[in-house]
Protein backbone atom coordinates (compact mmCIF):
# COMPACT_ATOMS: atom_id res chain seq x y z
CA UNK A 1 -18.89 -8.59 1.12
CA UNK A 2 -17.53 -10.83 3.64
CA UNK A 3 -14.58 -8.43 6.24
CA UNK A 4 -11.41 -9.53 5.17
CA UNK A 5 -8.70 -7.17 7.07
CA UNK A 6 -10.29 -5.54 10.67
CA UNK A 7 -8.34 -3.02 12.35
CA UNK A 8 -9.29 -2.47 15.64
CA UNK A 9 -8.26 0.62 17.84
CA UNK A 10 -4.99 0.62 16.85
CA UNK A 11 -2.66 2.52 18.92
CA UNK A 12 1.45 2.93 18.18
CA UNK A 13 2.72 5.31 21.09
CA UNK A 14 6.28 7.22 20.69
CA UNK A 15 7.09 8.37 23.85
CA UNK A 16 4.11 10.85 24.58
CA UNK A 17 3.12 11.36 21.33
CA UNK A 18 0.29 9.36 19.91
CA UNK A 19 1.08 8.62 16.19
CA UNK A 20 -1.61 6.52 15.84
CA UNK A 21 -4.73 7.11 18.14
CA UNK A 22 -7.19 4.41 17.81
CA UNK A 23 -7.80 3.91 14.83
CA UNK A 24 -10.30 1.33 13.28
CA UNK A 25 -12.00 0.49 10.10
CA UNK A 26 -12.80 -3.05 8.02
CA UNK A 27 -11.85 -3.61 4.44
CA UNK A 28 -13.32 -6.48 2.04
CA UNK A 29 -12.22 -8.90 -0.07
CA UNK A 30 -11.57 -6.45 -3.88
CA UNK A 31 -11.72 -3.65 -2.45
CA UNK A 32 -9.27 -0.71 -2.56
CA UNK A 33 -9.14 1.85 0.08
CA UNK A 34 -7.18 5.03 -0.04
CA UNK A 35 -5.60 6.28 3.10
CA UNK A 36 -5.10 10.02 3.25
CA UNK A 37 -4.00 13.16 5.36
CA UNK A 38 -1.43 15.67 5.86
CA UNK A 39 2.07 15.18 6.21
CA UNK A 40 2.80 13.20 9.45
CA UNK A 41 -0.70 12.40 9.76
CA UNK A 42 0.67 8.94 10.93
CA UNK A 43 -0.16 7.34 7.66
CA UNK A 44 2.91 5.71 6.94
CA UNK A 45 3.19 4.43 11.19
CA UNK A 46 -0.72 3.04 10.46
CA UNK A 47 0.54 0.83 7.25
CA UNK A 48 3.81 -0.07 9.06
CA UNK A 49 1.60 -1.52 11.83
CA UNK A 50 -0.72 -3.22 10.31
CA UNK A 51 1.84 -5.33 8.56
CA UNK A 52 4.05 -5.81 11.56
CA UNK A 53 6.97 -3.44 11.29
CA UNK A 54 6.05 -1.36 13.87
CA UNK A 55 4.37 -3.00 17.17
CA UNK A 56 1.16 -2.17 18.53
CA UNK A 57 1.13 -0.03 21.79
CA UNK A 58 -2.85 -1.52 21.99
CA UNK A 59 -5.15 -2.72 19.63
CA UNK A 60 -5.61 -5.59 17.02
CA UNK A 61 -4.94 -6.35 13.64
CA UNK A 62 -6.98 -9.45 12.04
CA UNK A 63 -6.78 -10.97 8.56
CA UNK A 64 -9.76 -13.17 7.48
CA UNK A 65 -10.65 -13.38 11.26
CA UNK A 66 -7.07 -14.59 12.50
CA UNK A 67 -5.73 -12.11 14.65
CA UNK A 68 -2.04 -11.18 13.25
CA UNK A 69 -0.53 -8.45 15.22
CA UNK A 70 2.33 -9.06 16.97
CA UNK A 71 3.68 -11.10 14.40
CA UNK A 72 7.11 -10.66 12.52
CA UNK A 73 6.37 -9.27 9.05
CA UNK A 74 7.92 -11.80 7.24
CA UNK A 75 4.96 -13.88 9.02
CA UNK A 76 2.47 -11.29 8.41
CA UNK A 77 3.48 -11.44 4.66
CA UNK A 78 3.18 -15.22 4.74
CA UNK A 79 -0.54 -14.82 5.75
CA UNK A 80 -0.95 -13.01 3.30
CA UNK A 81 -0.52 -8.88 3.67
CA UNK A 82 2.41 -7.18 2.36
CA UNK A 83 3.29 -3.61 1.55
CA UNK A 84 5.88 -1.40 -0.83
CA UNK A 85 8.20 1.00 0.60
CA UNK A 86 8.04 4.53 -0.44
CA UNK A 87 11.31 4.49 -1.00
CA UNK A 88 11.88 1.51 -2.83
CA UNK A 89 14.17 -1.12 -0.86
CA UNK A 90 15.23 -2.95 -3.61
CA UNK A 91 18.83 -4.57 -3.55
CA UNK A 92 20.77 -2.75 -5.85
CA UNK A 93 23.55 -5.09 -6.90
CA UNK A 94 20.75 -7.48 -8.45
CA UNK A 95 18.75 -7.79 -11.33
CA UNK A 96 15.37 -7.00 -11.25
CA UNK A 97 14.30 -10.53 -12.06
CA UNK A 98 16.34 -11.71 -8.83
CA UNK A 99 14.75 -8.78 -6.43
CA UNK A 100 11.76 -10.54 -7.45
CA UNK A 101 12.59 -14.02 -7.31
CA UNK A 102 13.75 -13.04 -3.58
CA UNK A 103 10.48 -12.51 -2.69
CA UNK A 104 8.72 -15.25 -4.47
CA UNK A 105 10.93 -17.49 -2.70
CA UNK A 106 8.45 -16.91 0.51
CA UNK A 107 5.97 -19.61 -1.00
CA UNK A 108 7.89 -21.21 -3.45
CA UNK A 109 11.71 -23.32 -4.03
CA UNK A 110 14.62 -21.65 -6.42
CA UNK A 111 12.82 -22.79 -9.98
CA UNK A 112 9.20 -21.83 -8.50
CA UNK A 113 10.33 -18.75 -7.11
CA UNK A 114 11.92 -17.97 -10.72
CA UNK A 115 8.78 -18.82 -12.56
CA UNK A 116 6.66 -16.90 -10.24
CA UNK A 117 9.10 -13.64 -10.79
CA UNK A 118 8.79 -14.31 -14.28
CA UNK A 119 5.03 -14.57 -14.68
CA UNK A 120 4.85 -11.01 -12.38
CA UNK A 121 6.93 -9.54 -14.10
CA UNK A 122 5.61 -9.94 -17.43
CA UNK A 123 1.98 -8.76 -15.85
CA UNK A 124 3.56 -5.19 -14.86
CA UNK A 125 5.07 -5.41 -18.39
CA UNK A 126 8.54 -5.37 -16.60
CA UNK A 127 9.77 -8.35 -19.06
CA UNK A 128 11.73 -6.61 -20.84
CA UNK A 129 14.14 -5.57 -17.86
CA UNK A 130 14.44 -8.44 -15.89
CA UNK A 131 17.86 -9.02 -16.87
CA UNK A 132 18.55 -5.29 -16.11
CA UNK A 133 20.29 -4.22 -12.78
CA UNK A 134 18.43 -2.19 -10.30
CA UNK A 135 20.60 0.52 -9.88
CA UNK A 136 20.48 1.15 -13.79
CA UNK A 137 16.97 1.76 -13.28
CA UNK A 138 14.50 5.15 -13.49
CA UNK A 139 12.77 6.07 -10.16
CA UNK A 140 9.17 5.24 -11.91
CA UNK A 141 10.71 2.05 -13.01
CA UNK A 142 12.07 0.73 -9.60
CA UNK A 143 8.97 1.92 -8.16
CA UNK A 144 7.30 -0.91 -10.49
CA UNK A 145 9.76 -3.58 -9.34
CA UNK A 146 8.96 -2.60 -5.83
CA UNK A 147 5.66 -3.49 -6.47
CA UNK A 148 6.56 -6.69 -8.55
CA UNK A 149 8.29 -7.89 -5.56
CA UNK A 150 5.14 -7.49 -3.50
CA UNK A 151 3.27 -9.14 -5.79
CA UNK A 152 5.77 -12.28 -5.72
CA UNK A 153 4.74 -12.90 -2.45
CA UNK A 154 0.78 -13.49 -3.33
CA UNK A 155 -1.22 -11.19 -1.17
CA UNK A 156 -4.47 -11.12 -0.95
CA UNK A 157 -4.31 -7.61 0.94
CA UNK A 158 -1.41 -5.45 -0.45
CA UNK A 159 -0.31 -1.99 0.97
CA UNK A 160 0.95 0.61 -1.34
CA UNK A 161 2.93 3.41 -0.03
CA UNK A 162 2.87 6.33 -3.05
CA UNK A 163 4.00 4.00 -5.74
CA UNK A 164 3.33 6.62 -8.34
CA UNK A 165 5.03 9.40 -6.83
CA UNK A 166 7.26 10.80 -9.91
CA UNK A 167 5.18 9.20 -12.59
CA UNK A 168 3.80 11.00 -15.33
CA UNK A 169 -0.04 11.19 -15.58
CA UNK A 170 0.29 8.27 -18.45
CA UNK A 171 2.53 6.28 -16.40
CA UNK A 172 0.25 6.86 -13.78
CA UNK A 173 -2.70 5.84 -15.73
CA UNK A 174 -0.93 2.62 -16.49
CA UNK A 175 -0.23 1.53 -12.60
CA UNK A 176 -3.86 2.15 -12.19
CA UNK A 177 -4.97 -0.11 -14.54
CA UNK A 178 -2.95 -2.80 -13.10
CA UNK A 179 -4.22 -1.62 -10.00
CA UNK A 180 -7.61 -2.63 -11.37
CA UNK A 181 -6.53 -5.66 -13.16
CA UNK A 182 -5.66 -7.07 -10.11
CA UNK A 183 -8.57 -6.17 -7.92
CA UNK A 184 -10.40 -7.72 -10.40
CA UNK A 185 -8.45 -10.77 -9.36
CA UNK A 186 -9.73 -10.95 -5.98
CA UNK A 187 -6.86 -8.46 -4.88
CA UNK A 188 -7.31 -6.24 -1.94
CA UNK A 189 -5.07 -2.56 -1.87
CA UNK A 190 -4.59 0.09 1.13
CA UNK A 191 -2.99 3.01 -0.47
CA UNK A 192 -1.28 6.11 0.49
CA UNK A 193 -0.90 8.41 -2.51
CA UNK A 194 -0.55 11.88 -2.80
CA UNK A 195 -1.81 12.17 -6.24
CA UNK A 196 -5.45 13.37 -5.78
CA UNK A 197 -6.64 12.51 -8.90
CA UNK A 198 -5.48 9.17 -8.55
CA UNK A 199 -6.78 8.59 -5.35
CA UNK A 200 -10.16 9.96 -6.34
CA UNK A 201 -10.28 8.31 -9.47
CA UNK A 202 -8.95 4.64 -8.38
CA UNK A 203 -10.68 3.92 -4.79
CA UNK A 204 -13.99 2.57 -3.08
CA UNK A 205 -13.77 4.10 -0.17
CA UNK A 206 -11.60 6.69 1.55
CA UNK A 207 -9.77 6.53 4.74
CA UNK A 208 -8.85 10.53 6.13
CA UNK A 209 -6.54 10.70 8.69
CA UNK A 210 -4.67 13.96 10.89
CA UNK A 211 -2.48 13.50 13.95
CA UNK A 212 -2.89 9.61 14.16
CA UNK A 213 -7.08 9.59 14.13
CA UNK A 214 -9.37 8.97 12.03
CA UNK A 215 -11.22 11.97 11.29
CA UNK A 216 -13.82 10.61 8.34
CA UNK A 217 -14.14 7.55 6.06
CA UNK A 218 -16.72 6.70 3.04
CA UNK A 219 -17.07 7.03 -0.85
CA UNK A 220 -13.93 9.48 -2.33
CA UNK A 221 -16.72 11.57 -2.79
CA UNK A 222 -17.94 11.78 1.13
CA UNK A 223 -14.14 12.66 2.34
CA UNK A 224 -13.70 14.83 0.41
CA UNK A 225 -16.64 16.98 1.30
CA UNK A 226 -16.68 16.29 4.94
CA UNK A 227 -15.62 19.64 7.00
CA UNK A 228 -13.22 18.09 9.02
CA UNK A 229 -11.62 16.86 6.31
CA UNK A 230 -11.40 20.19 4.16
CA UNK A 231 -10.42 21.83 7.90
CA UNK A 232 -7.58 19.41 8.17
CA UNK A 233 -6.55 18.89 4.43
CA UNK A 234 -8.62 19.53 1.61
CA UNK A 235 -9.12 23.02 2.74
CA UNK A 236 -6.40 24.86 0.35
CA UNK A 237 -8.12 23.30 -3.12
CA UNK A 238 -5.84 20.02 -2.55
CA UNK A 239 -9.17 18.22 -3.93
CA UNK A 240 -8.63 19.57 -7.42
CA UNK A 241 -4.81 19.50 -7.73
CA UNK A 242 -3.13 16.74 -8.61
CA UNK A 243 0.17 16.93 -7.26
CA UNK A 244 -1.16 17.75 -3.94
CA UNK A 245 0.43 16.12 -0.91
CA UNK A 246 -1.72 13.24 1.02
């Protein structure tokens, strides 16, 4: 499997405070990769550098061998990584088929981008609300749309930042099948999620993070039984519960 993202000793500095202390790690093409660790691990800084909201204090981000950091995201997106927002930013004074289409328009005209938003739509099964406006939505549903508009953009690495926080365990099962659907499109994920189960049940390899390093990565199955790991987060029977926070 040919390297398709490479992080390399990233750092992000605040101040003194090292919220990301150089980390590195590969990822190939179909592959999804869970990203974990306790609150303010620096999960959320890691994904928000790697796609270029938040510059690099040192390191190096490359996509398919093309170094990217220190590009604008919109730039980074139009490479070809994108992520969600854990709180979804949606624009809530538009339909969801025209949150979409806003995005689609990175690659495509007005009618293309509409198209597009249509045909992504209907593969997250959000048809049937596309004429509905955002701020009419559920959380779980606007969560969806979030990742719609990712979609629109056509990744081929896409970052998802606990886009099934709130879901029920069937809605939960569903995003993970369209998880897989897509990864079995050639679609590469990063994911924070603090669902446990999900992350166990839905990704190749691990990623375990705790004050901006990384402490361990390999098989779900590795992490989770690596001592650091169960020091730093798996420690309190967080392995086994599925609401438990990542």
């Amino acid at each position: 499997m040919g390297v398709l993202l490479q992080a390399e000793a990233i750092c992000v500095t605040f101040g003194g405070l090292k919220a990301v202390d150089g980390v590195s790690f590969t990822m190939g093409a179909g592959e999804i990769i869970g990203l974990i660790g306790p609150n303010g691990a620096g999960k959320t800084t890691l994904f928000n550098a790697l796609v270029g909201l938040q510059p690099l204090t040192s390191g190096a981000v490359r996509l398919d061998g093309e170094t990217i950091s220190g590009l604008k995201p919109h730039k980074v997106a139009a490479k070809g990584m994108t992520k969600t927002f854990q709180n979804a930013a949606l624009f809530p004074d538009m339909s969801v088929a025209e949150n979409v289409t806003t995005a689609a328009l990175l690659r495509h005209d007005l009618k293309g981008a509409r198209a597009k938003a249509e045909a992504v739509l209907d593969k997250l099964g959000l048809g049937p609300i596309a004429d509905a406006d955002v701020r009419d939505l559920t959380f779980p549903q606007k969560a969806l749309v979030e990742m719609a508009r990712a979609l629109a953009t056509e990744p081929r690495v896409l970052l998802l930042d606990e886009v099934m926080a709130a879901l029920t365990p069937t809605e939960m099962d569903e995003v993970m099948a369209v998880i897989r659907a897509l990864r079995s499109e050639g679609l590469s994920f990063l994911v924070v999620e603090h669902h446990m189960r999900a992350i166990m049940a839905l990704c190749d390899r691990l990623l375990a993070v705790n004050f901006g390093r990384l402490l361990a990565q390999g098989t779900p199955r590795e992490v989770a039984a690596d001592p650091q790991v169960i020091e730093a987060y798996l420690g309190h029977g967080a392995a086994g519960k599925e609401g438990a926070h990542a």
